[in-house]
C-alpha atoms as a PDB file:
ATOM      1  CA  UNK A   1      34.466  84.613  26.365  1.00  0.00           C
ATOM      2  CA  UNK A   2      33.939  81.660  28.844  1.00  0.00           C
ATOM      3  CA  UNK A   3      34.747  79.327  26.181  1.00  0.00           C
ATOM      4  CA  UNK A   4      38.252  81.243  25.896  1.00  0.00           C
ATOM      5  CA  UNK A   5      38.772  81.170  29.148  1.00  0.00           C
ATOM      6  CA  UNK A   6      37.997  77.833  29.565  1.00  0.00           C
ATOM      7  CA  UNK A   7      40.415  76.795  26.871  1.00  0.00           C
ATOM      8  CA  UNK A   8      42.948  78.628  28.468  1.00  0.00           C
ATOM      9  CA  UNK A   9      42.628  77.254  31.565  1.00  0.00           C
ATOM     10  CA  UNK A  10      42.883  73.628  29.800  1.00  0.00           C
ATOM     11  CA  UNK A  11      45.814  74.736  28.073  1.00  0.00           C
ATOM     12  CA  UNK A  12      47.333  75.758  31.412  1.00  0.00           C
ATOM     13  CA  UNK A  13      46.239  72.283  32.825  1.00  0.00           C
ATOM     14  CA  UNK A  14      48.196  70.682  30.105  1.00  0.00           C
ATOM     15  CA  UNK A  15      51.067  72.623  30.430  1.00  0.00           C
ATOM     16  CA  UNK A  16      51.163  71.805  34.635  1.00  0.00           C
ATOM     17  CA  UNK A  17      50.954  68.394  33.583  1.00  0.00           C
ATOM     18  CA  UNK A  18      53.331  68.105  30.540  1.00  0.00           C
ATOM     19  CA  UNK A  19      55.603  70.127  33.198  1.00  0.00           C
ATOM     20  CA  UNK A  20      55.018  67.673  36.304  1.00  0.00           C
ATOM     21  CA  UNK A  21      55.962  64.855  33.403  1.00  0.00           C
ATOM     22  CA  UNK A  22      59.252  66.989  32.159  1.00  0.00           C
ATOM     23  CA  UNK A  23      60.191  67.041  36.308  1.00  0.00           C
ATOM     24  CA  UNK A  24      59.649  63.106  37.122  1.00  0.00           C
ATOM     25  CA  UNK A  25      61.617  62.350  34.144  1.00  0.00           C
ATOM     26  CA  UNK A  26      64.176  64.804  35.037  1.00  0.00           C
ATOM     27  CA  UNK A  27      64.111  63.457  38.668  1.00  0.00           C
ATOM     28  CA  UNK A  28      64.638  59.342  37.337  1.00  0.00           C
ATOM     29  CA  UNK A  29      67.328  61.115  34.339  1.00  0.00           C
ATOM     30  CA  UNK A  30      69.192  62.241  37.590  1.00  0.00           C
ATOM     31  CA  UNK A  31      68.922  58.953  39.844  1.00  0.00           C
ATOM     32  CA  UNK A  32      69.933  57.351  37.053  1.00  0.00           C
ATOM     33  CA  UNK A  33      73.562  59.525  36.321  1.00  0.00           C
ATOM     34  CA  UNK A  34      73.802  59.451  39.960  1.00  0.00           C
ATOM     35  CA  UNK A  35      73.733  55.812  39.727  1.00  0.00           C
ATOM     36  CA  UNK A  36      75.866  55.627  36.849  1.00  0.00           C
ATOM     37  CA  UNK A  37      78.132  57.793  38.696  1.00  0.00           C
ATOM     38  CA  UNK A  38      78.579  54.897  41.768  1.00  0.00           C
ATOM     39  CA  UNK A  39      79.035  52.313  38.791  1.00  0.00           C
ATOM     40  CA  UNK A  40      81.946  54.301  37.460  1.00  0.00           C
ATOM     41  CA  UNK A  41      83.684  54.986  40.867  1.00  0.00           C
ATOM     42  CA  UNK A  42      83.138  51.474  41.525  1.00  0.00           C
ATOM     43  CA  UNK A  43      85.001  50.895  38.260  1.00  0.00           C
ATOM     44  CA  UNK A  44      87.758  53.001  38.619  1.00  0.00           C
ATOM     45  CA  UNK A  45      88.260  51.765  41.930  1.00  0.00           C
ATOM     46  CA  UNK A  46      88.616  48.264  40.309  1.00  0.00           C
ATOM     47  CA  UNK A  47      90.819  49.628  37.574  1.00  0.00           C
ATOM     48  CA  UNK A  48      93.217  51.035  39.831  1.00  0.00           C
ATOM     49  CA  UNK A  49      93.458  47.357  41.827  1.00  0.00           C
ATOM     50  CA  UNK A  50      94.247  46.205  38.009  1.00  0.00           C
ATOM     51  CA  UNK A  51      96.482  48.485  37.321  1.00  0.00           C
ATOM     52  CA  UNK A  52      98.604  48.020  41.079  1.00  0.00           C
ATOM     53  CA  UNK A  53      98.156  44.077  40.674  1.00  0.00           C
ATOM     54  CA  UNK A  54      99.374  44.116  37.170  1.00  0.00           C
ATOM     55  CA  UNK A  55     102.401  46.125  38.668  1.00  0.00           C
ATOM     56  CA  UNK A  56     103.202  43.877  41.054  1.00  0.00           C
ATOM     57  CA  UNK A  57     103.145  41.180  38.625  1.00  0.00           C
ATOM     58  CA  UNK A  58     105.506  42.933  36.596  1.00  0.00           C
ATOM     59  CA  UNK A  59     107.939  43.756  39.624  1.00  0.00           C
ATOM     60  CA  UNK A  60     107.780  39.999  40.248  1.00  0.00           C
ATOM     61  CA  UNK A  61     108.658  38.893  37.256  1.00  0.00           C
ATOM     62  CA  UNK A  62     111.011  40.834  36.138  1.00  0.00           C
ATOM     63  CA  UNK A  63     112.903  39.638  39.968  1.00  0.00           C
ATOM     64  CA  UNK A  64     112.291  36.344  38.784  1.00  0.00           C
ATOM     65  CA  UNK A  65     113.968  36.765  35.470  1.00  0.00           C
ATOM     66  CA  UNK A  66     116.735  38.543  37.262  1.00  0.00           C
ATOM     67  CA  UNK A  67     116.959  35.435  39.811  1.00  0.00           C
ATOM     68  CA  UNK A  68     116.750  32.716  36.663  1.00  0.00           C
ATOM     69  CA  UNK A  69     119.566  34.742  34.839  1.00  0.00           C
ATOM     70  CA  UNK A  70     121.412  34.549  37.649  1.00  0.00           C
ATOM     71  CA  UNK A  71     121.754  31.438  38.108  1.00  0.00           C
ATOM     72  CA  UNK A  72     121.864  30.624  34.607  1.00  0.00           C
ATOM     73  CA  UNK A  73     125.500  32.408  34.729  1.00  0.00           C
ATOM     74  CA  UNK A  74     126.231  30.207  37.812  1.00  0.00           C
ATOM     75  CA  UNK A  75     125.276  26.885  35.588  1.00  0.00           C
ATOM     76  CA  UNK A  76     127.591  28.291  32.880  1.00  0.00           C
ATOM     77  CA  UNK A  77     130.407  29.177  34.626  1.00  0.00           C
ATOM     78  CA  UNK A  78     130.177  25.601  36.626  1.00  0.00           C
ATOM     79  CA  UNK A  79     130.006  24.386  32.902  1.00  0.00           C
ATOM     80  CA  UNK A  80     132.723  26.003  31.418  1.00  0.00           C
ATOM     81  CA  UNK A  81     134.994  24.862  34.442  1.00  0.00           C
ATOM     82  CA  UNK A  82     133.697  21.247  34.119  1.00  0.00           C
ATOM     83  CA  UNK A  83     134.460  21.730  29.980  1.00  0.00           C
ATOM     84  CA  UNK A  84     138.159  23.510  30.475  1.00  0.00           C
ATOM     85  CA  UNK A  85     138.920  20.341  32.753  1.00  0.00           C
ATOM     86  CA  UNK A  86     137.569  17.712  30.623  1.00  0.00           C
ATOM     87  CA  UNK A  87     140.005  19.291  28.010  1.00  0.00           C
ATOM     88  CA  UNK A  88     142.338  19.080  30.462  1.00  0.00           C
ATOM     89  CA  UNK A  89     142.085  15.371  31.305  1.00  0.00           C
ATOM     90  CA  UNK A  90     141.997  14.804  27.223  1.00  0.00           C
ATOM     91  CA  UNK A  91     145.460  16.344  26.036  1.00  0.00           C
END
Protein backbone atom coordinates (compact mmCIF):
# COMPACT_ATOMS: atom_id res chain seq x y z
CA UNK A 1 0.00 0.00 0.00
CA UNK A 2 2.94 2.42 0.82
CA UNK A 3 4.46 1.59 -2.37
CA UNK A 4 1.06 2.89 -4.05
CA UNK A 5 1.01 5.66 -2.26
CA UNK A 6 4.32 6.50 -2.80
CA UNK A 7 3.92 6.23 -6.53
CA UNK A 8 1.15 8.38 -6.37
CA UNK A 9 2.64 10.92 -4.66
CA UNK A 10 5.60 10.82 -7.41
CA UNK A 11 3.12 10.94 -9.99
CA UNK A 12 1.63 14.04 -8.35
CA UNK A 13 5.26 15.47 -8.08
CA UNK A 14 5.57 15.07 -11.76
CA UNK A 15 2.49 16.45 -12.62
CA UNK A 16 3.34 19.89 -10.22
CA UNK A 17 6.37 19.99 -12.12
CA UNK A 18 5.32 19.21 -15.76
CA UNK A 19 2.56 21.95 -14.66
CA UNK A 20 5.12 24.65 -13.19
CA UNK A 21 6.99 23.88 -16.82
CA UNK A 22 3.47 24.27 -18.91
CA UNK A 23 3.14 27.91 -16.74
CA UNK A 24 6.87 29.37 -17.40
CA UNK A 25 6.43 28.53 -20.93
CA UNK A 26 3.08 29.99 -21.01
CA UNK A 27 4.45 33.07 -19.09
CA UNK A 28 7.71 33.60 -21.92
CA UNK A 29 4.72 32.43 -24.93
CA UNK A 30 2.97 35.64 -23.53
CA UNK A 31 6.06 38.14 -23.15
CA UNK A 32 6.84 37.12 -26.27
CA UNK A 33 3.14 38.09 -28.22
CA UNK A 34 3.25 40.97 -26.00
CA UNK A 35 6.44 41.84 -27.53
CA UNK A 36 5.43 41.00 -30.88
CA UNK A 37 2.52 43.09 -30.25
CA UNK A 38 4.95 46.51 -29.64
CA UNK A 39 6.85 45.32 -32.91
CA UNK A 40 3.64 45.46 -34.87
CA UNK A 41 2.34 48.84 -33.46
CA UNK A 42 5.69 50.05 -34.05
CA UNK A 43 5.14 48.88 -37.63
CA UNK A 44 1.97 50.16 -38.33
CA UNK A 45 2.95 53.31 -36.94
CA UNK A 46 5.75 53.34 -39.62
CA UNK A 47 3.37 52.20 -42.30
CA UNK A 48 1.06 54.89 -41.79
CA UNK A 49 4.24 57.62 -42.06
CA UNK A 50 4.69 55.57 -45.54
CA UNK A 51 1.58 55.71 -46.53
CA UNK A 52 1.11 59.92 -45.58
CA UNK A 53 4.74 60.52 -47.11
CA UNK A 54 3.96 58.61 -50.19
CA UNK A 55 0.79 60.93 -50.35
CA UNK A 56 2.46 63.86 -50.16
CA UNK A 57 4.73 62.80 -52.79
CA UNK A 58 1.96 62.17 -54.95
CA UNK A 59 0.19 65.63 -54.18
CA UNK A 60 3.56 67.12 -55.14
CA UNK A 61 3.97 65.73 -58.12
CA UNK A 62 1.08 65.71 -59.60
CA UNK A 63 1.36 70.06 -58.74
CA UNK A 64 4.48 69.78 -60.43
CA UNK A 65 3.14 68.17 -63.53
CA UNK A 66 0.32 70.63 -63.41
CA UNK A 67 3.03 73.59 -63.08
CA UNK A 68 5.36 71.92 -66.10
CA UNK A 69 2.14 71.62 -68.31
CA UNK A 70 1.52 74.88 -67.71
CA UNK A 71 4.09 76.35 -68.84
CA UNK A 72 4.59 74.03 -71.55
CA UNK A 73 1.26 75.75 -73.09
CA UNK A 74 2.95 79.15 -72.38
CA UNK A 75 6.22 77.90 -74.55
CA UNK A 76 3.74 76.83 -77.27
CA UNK A 77 1.67 79.55 -77.56
CA UNK A 78 4.98 81.97 -77.49
CA UNK A 79 5.96 79.44 -80.33
CA UNK A 80 3.16 79.46 -82.41
CA UNK A 81 3.17 83.41 -82.30
CA UNK A 82 6.94 83.47 -83.11
CA UNK A 83 5.97 80.68 -86.15
CA UNK A 84 2.63 82.72 -87.48
CA UNK A 85 5.11 85.82 -87.70
CA UNK A 86 7.97 84.20 -89.28
CA UNK A 87 5.29 83.22 -91.95
CA UNK A 88 4.44 86.50 -91.90
CA UNK A 89 7.83 88.08 -92.63
CA UNK A 90 8.19 85.14 -95.50
CA UNK A 91 5.10 85.85 -97.90
Amino acid sequence: MKAKLDAILESLEDLKHGQKQFEEKLELLNEKLIDFGLRLDNFETKLDYIDEEFDNYMVETRSRFKYTFANMDEHKALFEMIESQNHTYRH
